[in-house]
PDB file of N, CA and C in Angstrom:
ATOM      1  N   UNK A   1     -28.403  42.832  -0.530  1.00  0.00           N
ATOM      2  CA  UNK A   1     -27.203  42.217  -1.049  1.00  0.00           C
ATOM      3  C   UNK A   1     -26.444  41.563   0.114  1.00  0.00           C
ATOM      4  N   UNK A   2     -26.151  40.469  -0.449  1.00  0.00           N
ATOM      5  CA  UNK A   2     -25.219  39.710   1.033  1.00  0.00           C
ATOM      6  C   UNK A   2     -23.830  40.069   0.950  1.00  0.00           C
ATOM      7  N   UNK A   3     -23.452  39.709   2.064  1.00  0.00           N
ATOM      8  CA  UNK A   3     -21.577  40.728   1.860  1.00  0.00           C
ATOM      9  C   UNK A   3     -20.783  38.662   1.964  1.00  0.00           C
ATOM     10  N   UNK A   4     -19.671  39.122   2.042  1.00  0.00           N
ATOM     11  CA  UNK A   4     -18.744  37.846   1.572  1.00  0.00           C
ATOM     12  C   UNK A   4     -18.990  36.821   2.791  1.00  0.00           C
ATOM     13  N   UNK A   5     -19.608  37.230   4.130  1.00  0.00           N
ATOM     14  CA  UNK A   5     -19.265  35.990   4.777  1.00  0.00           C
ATOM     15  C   UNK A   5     -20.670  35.145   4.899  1.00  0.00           C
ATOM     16  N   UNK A   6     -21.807  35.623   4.569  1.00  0.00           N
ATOM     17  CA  UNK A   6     -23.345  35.124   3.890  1.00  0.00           C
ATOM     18  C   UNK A   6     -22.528  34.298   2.789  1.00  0.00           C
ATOM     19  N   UNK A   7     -22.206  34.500   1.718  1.00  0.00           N
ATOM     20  CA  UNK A   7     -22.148  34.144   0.657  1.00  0.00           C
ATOM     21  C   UNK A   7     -21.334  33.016   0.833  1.00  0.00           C
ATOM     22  N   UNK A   8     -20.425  33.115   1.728  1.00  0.00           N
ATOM     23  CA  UNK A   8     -19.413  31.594   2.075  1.00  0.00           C
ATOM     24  C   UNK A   8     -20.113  30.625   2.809  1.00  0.00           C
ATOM     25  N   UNK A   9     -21.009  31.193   3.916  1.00  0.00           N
ATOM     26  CA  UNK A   9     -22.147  29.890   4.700  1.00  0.00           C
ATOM     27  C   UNK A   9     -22.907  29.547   4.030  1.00  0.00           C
ATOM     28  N   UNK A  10     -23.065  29.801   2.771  1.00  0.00           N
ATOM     29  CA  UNK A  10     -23.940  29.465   1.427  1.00  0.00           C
ATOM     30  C   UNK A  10     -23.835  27.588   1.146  1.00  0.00           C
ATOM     31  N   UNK A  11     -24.636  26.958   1.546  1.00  0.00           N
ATOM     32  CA  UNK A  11     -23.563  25.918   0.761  1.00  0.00           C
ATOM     33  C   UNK A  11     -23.430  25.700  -0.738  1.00  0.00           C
ATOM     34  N   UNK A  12     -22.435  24.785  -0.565  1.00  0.00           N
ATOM     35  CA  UNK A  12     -21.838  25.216  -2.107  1.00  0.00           C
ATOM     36  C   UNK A  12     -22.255  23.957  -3.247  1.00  0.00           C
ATOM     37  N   UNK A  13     -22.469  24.197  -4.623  1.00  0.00           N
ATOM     38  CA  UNK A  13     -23.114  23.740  -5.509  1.00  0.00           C
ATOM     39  C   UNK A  13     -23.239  21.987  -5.561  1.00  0.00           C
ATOM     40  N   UNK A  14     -23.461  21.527  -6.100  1.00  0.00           N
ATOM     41  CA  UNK A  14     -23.574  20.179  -6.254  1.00  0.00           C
ATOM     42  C   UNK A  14     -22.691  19.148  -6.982  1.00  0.00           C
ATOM     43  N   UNK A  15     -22.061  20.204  -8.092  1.00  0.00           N
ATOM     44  CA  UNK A  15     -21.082  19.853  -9.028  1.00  0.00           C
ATOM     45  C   UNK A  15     -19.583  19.607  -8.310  1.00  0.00           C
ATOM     46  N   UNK A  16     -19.661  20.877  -7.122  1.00  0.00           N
ATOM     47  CA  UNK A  16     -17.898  20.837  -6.261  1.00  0.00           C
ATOM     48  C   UNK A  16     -18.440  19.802  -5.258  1.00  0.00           C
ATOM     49  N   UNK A  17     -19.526  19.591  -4.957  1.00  0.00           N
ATOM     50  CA  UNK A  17     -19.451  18.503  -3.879  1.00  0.00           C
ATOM     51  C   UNK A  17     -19.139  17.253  -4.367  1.00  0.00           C
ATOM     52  N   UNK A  18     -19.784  16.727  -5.459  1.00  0.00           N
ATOM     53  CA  UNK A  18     -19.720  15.637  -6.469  1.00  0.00           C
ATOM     54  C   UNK A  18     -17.910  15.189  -6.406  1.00  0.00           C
ATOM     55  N   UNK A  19     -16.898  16.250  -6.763  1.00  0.00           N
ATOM     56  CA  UNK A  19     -15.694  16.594  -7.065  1.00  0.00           C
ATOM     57  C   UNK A  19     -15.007  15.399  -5.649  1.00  0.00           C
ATOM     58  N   UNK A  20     -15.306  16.299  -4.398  1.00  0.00           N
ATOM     59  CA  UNK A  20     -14.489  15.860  -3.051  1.00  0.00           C
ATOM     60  C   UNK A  20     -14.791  14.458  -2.707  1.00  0.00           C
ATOM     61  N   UNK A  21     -16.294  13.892  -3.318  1.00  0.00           N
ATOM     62  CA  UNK A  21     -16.156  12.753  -2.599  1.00  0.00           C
ATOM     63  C   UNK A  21     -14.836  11.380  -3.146  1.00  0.00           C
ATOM     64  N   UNK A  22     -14.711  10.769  -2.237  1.00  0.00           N
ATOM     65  CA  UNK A  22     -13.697   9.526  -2.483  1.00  0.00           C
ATOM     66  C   UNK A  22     -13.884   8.837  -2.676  1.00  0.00           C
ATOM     67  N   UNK A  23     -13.782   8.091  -3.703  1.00  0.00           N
ATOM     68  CA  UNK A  23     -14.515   6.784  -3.976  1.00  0.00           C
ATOM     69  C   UNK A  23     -13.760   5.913  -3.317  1.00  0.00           C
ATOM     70  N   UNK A  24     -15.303   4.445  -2.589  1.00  0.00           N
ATOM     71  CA  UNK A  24     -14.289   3.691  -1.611  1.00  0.00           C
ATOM     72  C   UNK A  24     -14.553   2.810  -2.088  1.00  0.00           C
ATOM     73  N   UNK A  25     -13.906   1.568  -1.892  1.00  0.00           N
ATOM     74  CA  UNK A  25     -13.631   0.327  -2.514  1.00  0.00           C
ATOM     75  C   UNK A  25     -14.882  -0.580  -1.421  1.00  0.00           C
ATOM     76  N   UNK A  26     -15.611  -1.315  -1.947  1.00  0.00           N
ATOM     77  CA  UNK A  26     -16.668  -2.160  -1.036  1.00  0.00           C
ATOM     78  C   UNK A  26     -15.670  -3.525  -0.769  1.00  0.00           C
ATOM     79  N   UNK A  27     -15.940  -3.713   0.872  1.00  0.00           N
ATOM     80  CA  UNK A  27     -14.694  -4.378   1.156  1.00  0.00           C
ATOM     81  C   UNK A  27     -15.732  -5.062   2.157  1.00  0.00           C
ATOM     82  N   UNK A  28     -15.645  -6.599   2.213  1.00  0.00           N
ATOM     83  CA  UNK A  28     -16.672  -7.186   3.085  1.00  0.00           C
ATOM     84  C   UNK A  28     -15.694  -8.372   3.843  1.00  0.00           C
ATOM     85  N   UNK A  29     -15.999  -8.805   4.704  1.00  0.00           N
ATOM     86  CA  UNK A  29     -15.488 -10.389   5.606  1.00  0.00           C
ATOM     87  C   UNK A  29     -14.934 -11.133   5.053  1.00  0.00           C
ATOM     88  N   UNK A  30     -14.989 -11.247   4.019  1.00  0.00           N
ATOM     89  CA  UNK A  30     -14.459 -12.585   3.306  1.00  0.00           C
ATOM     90  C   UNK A  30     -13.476 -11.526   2.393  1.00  0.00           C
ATOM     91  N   UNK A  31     -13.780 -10.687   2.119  1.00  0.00           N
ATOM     92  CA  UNK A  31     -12.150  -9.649   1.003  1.00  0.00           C
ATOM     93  C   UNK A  31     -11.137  -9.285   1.728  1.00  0.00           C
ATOM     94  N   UNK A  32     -10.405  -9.439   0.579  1.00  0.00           N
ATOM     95  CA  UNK A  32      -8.833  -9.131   1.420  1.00  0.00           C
ATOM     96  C   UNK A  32      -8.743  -7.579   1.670  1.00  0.00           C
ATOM     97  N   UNK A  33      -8.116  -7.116   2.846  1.00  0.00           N
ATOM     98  CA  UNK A  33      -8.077  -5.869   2.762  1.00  0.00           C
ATOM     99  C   UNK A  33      -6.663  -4.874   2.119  1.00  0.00           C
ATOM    100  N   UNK A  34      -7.297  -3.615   2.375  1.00  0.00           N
ATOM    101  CA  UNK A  34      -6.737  -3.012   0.719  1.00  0.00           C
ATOM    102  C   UNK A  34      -6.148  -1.745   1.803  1.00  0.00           C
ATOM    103  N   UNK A  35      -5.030  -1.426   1.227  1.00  0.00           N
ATOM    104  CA  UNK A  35      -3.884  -0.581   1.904  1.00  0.00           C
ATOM    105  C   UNK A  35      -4.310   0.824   0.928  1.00  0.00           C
ATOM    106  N   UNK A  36      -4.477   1.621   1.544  1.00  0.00           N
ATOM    107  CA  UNK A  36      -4.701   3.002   0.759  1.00  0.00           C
ATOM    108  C   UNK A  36      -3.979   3.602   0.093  1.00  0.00           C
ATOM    109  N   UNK A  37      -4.438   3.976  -1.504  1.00  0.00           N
ATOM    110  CA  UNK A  37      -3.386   4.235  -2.596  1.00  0.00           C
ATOM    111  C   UNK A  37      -2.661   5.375  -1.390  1.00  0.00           C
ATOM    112  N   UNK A  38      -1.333   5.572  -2.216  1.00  0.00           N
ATOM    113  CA  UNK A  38      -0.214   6.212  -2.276  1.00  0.00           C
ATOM    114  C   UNK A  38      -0.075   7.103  -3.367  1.00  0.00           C
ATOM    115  N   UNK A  39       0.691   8.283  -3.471  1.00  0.00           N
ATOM    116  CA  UNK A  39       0.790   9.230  -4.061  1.00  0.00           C
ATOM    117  C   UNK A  39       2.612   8.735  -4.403  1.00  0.00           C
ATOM    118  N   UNK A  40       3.184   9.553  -5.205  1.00  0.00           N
ATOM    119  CA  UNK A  40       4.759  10.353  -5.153  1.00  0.00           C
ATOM    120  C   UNK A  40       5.451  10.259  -4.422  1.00  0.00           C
ATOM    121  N   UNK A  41       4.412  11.718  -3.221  1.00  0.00           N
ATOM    122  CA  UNK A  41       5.257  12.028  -2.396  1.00  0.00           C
ATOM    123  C   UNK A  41       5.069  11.072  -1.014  1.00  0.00           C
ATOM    124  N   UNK A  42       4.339  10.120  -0.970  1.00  0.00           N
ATOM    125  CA  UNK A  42       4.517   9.439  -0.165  1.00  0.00           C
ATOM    126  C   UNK A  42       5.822   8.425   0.569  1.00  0.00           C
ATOM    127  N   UNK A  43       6.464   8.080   1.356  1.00  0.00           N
ATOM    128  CA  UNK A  43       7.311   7.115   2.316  1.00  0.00           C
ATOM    129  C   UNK A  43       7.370   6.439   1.059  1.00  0.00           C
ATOM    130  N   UNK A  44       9.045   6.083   0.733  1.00  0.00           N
ATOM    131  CA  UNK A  44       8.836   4.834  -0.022  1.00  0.00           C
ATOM    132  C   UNK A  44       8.309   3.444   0.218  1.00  0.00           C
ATOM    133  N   UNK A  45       8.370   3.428   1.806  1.00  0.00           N
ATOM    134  CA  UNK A  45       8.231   1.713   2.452  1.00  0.00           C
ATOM    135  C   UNK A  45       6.294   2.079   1.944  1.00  0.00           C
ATOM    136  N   UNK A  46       5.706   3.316   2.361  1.00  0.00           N
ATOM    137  CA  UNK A  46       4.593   2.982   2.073  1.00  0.00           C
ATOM    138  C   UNK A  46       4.178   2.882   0.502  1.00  0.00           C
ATOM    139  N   UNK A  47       4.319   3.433  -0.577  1.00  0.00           N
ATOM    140  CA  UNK A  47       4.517   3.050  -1.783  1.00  0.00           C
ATOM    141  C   UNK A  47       4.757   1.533  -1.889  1.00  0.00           C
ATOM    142  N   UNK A  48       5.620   1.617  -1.325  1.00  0.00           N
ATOM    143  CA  UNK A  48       6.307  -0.231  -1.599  1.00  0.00           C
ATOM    144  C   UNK A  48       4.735  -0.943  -1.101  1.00  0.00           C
ATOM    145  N   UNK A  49       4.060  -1.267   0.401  1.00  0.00           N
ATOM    146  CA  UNK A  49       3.146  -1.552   0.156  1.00  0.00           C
ATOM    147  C   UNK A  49       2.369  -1.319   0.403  1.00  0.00           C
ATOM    148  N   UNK A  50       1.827  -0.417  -0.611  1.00  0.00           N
ATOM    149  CA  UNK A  50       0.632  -0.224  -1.227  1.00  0.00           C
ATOM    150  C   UNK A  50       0.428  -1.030  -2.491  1.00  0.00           C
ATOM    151  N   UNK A  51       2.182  -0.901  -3.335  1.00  0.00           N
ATOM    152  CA  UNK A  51       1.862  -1.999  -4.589  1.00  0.00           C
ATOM    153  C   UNK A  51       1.738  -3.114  -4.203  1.00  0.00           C
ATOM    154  N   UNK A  52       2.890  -3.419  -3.328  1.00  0.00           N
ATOM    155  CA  UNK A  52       2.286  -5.108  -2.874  1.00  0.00           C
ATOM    156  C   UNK A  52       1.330  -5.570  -2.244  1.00  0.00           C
ATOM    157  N   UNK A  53       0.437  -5.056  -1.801  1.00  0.00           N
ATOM    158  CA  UNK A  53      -0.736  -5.407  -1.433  1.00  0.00           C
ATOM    159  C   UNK A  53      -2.014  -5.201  -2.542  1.00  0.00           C
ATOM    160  N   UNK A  54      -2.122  -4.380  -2.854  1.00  0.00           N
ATOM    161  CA  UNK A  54      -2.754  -3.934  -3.926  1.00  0.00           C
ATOM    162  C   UNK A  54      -2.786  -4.244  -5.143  1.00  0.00           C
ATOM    163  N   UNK A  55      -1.746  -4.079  -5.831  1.00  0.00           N
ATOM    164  CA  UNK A  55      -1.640  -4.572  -6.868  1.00  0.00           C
ATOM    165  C   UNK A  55      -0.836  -5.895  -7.397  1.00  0.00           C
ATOM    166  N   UNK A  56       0.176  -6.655  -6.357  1.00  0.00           N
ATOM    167  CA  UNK A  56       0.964  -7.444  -6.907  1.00  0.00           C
ATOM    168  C   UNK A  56       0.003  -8.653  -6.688  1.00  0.00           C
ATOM    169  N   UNK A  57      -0.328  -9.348  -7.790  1.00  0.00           N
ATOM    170  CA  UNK A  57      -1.396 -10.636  -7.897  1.00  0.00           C
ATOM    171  C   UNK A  57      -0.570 -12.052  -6.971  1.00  0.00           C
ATOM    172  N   UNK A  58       0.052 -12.386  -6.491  1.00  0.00           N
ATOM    173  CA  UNK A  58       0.822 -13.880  -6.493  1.00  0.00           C
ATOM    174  C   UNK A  58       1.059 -13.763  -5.010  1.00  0.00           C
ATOM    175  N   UNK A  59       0.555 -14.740  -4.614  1.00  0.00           N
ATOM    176  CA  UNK A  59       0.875 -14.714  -3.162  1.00  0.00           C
ATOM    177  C   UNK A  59       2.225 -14.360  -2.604  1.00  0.00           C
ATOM    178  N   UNK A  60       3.586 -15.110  -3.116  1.00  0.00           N
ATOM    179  CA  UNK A  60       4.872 -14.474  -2.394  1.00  0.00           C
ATOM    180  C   UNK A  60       5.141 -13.673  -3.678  1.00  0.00           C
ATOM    181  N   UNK A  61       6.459 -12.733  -3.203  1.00  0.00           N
ATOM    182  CA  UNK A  61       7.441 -12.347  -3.801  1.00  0.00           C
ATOM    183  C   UNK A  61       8.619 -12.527  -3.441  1.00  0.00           C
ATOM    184  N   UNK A  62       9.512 -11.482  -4.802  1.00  0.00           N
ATOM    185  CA  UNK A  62      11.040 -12.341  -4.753  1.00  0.00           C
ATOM    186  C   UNK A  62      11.755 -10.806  -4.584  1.00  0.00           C
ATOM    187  N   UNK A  63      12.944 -10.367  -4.219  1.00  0.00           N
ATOM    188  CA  UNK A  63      13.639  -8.971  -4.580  1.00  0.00           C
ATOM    189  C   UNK A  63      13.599  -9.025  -6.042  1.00  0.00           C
ATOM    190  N   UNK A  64      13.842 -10.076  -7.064  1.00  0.00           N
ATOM    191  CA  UNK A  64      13.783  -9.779  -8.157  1.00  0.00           C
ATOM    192  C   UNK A  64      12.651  -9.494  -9.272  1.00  0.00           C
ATOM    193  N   UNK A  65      11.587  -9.614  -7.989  1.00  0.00           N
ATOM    194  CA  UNK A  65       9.964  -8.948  -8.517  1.00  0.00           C
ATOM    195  C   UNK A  65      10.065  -7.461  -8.447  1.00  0.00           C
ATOM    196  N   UNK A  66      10.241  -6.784  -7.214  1.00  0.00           N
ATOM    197  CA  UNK A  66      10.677  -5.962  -6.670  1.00  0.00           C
ATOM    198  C   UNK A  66      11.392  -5.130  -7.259  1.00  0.00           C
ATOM    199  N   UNK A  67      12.475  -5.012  -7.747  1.00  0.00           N
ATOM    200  CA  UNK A  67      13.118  -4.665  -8.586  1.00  0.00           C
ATOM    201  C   UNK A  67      12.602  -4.353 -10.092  1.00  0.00           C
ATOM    202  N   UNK A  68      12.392  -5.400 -10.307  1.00  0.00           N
ATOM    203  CA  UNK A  68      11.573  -5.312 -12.224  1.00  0.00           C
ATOM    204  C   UNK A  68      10.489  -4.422 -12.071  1.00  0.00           C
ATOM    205  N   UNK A  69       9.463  -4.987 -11.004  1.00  0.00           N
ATOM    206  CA  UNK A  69       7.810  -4.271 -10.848  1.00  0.00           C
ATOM    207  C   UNK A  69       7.735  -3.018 -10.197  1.00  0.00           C
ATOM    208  N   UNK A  70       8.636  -3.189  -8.902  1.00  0.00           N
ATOM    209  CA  UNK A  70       8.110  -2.288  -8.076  1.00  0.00           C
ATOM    210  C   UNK A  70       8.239  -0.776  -8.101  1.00  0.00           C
ATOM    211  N   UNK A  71       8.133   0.169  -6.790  1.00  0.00           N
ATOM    212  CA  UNK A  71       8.114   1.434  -7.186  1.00  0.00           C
ATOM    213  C   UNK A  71       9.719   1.852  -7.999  1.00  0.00           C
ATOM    214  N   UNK A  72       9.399   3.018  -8.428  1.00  0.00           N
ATOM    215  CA  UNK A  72      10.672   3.174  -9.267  1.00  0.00           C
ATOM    216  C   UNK A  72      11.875   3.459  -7.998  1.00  0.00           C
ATOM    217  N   UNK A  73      11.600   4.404  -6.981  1.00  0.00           N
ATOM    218  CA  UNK A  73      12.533   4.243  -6.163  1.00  0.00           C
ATOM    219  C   UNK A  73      13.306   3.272  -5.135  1.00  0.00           C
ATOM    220  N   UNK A  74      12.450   2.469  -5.405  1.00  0.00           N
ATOM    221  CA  UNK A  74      12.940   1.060  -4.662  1.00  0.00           C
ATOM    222  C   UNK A  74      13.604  -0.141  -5.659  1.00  0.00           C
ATOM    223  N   UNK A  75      13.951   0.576  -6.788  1.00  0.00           N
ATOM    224  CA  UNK A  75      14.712  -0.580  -7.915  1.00  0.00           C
ATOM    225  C   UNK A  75      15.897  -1.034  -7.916  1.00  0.00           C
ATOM    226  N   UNK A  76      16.712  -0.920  -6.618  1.00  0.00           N
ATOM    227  CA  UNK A  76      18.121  -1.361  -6.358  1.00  0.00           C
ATOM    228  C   UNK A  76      17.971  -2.068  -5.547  1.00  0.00           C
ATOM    229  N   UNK A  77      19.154  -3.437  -5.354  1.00  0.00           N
ATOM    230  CA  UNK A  77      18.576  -4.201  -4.442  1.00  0.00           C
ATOM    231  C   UNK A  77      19.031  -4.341  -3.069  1.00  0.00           C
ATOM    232  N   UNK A  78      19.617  -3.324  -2.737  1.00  0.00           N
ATOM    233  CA  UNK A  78      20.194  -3.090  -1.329  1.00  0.00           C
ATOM    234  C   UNK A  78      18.563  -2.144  -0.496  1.00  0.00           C
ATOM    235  N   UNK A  79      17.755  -1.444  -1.404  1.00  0.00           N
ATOM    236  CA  UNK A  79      17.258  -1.008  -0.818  1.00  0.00           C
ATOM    237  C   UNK A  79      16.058  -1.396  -0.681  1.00  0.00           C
ATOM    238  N   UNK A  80      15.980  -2.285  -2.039  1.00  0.00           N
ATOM    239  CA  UNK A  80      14.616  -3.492  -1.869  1.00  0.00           C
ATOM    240  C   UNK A  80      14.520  -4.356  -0.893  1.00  0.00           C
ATOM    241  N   UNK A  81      15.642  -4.757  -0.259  1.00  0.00           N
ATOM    242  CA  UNK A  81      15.629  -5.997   0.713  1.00  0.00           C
ATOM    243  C   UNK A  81      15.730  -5.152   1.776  1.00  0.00           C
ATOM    244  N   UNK A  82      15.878  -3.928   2.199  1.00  0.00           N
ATOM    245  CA  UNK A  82      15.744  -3.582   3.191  1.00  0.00           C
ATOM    246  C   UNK A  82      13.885  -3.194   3.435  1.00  0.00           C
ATOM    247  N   UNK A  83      13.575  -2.539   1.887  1.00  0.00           N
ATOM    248  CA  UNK A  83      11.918  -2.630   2.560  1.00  0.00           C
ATOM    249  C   UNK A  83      11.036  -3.919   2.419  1.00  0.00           C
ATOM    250  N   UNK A  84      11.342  -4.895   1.883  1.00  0.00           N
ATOM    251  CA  UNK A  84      11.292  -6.001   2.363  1.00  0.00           C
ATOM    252  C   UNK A  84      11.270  -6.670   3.585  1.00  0.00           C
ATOM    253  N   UNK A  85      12.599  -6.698   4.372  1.00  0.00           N
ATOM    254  CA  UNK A  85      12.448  -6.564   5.583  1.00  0.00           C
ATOM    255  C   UNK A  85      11.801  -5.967   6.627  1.00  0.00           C
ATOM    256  N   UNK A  86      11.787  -4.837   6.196  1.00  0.00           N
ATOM    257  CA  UNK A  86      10.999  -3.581   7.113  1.00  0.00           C
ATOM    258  C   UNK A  86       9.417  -4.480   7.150  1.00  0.00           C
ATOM    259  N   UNK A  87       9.447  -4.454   6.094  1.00  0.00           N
ATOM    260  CA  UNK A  87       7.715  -5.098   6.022  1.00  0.00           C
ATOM    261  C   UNK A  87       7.357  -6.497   6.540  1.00  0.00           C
ATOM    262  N   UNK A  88       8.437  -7.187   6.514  1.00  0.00           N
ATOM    263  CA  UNK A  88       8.560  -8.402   7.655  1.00  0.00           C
ATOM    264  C   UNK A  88       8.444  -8.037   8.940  1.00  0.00           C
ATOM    265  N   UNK A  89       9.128  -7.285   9.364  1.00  0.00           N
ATOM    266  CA  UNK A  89       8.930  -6.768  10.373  1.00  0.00           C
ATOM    267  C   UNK A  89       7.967  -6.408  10.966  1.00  0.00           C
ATOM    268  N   UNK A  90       7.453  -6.011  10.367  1.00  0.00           N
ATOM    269  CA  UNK A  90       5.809  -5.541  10.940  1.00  0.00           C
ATOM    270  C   UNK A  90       4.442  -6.134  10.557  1.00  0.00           C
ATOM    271  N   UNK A  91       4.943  -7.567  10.098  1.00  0.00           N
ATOM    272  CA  UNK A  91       4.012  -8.613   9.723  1.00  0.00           C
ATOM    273  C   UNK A  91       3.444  -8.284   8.334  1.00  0.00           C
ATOM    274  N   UNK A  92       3.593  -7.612   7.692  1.00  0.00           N
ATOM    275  CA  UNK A  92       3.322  -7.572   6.126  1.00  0.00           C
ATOM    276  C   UNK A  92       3.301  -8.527   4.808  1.00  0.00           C
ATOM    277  N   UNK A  93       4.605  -9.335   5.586  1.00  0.00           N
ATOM    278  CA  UNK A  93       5.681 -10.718   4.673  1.00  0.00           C
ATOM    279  C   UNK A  93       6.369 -11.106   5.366  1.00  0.00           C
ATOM    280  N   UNK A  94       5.968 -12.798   5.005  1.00  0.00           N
ATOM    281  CA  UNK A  94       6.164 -13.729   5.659  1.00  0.00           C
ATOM    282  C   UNK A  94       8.216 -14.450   5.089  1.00  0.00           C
ATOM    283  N   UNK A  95       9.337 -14.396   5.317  1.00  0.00           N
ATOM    284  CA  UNK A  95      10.292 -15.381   5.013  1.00  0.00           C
ATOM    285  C   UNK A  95      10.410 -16.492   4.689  1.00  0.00           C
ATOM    286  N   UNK A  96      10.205 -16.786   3.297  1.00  0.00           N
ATOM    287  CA  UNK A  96      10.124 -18.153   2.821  1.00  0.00           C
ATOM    288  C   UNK A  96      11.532 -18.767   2.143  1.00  0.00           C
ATOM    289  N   UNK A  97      11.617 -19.945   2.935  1.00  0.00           N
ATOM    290  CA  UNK A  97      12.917 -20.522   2.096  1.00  0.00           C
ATOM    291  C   UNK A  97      12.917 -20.962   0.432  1.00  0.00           C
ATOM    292  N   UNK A  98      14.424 -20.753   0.417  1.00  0.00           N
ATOM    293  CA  UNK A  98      14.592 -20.939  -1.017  1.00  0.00           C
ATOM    294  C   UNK A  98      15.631 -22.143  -1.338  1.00  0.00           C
ATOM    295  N   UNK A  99      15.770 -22.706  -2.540  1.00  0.00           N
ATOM    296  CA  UNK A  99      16.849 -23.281  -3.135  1.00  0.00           C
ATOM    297  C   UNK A  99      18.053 -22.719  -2.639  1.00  0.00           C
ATOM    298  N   UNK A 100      18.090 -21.219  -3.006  1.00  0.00           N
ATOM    299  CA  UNK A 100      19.446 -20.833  -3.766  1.00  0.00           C
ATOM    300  C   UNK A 100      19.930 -19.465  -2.593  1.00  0.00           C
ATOM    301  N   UNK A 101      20.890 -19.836  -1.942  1.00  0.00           N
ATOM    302  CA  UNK A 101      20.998 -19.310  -1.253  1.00  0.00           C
ATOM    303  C   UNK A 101      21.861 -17.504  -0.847  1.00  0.00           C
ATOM    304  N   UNK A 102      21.437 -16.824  -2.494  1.00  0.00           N
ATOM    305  CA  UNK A 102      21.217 -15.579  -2.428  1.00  0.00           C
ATOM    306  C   UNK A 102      20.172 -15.082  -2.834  1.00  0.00           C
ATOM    307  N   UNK A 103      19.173 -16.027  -3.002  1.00  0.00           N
ATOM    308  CA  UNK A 103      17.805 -15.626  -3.383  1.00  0.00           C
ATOM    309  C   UNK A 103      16.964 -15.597  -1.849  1.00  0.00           C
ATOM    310  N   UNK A 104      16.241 -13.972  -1.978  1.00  0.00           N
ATOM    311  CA  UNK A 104      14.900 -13.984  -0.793  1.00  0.00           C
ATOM    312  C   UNK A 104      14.067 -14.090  -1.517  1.00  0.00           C
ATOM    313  N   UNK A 105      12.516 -14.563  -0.661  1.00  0.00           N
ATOM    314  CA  UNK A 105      11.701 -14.839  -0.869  1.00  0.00           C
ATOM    315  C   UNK A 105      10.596 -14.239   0.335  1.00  0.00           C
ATOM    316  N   UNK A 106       9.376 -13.500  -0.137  1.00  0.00           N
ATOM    317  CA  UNK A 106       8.440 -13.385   1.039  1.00  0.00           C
ATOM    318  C   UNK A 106       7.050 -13.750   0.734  1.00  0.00           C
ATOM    319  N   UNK A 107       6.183 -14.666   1.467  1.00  0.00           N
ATOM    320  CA  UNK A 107       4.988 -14.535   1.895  1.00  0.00           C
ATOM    321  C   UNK A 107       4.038 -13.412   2.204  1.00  0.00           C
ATOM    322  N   UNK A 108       3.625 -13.242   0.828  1.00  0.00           N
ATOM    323  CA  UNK A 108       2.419 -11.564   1.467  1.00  0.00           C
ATOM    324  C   UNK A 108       1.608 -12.527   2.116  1.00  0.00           C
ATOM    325  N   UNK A 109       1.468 -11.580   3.228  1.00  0.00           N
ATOM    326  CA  UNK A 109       0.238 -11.154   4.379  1.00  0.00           C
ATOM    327  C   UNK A 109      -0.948 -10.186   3.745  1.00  0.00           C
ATOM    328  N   UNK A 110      -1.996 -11.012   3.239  1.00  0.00           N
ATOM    329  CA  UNK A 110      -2.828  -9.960   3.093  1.00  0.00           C
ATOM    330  C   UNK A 110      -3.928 -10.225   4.166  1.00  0.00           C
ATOM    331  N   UNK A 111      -3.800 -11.127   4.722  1.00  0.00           N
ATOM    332  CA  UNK A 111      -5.548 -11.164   5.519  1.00  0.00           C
ATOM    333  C   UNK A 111      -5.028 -10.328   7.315  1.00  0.00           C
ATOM    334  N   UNK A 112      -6.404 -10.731   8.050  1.00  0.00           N
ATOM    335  CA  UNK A 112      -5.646 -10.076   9.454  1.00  0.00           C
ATOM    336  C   UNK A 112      -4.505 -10.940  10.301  1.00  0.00           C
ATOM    337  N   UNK A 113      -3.568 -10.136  10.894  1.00  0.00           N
ATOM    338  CA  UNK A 113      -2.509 -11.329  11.221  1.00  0.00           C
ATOM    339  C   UNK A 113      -2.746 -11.202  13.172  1.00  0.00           C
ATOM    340  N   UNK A 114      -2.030 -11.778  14.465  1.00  0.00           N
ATOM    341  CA  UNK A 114      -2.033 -11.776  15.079  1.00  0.00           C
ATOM    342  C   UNK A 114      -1.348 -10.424  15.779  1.00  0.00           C
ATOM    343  N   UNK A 115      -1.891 -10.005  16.717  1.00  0.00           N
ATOM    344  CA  UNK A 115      -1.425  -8.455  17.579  1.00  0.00           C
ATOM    345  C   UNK A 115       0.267  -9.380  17.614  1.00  0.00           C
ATOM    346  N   UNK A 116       1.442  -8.580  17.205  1.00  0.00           N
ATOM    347  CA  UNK A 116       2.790  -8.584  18.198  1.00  0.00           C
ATOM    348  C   UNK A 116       2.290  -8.849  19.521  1.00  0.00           C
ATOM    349  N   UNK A 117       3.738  -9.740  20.248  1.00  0.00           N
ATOM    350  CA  UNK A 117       3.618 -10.283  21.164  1.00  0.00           C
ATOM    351  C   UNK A 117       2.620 -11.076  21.835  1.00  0.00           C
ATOM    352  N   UNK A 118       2.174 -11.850  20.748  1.00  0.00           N
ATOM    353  CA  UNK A 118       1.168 -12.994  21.399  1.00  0.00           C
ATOM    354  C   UNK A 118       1.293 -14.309  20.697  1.00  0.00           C
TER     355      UNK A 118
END
């Protein structure tokens, strides 16, 4: 009879292995790349994009996409334009002019962009 720590170096069935794997998205040279889902409890800025990269179809957006679409905690617009910004910031979205001059506008970045400071 094996005692408990045999029985744990055992490996384990085929059905729990099946379970852990992750399914990955086939992503080649020419596809845009894909920001890794988000959960809940995740950063809202990362929530924020994960949808916009992921799921929002249209090259720019507006705060008033943002607002309507986006995560539920980011539906006010003091705090939309701040992760907006944030994500400008770090090359995510691009500042595009507008008509109307309380309307923003951003350019998603989905392909690779240039290293900061060059």
């Amino acid at each position: 009879m094996a005692n408990l720590f045999e029985r744990l170096q055992e490996k384990q069935p085929q059905y729990l292995e099946k379970e852990r794997q992750v399914e990955t998205i086939p992503r080649g040279p020419l596809l845009q790349p894909v920001v890794p889902p988000t959960d809940s409890k995740a950063p809202l800025i990362e929530q924020t994009l994960d949808w916009i990269i992921n799921r929002w179809p249209q090259p720019a957006i507006r705060v008033r996409d943002i607002l309507r679409f986006g995560p539920a905690a980011a539906r006010n617009r003091k705090s939309a334009v701040a992760l907006a910004e944030n994500l400008a910031a770090h090359g995510w979205l691009q500042p595009l002019a507008t008509r109307q001059h309380n309307m923003k506008m951003w350019q998603v970045v989905r392909g690779p962009s240039a290293p900061h400071g060059s």
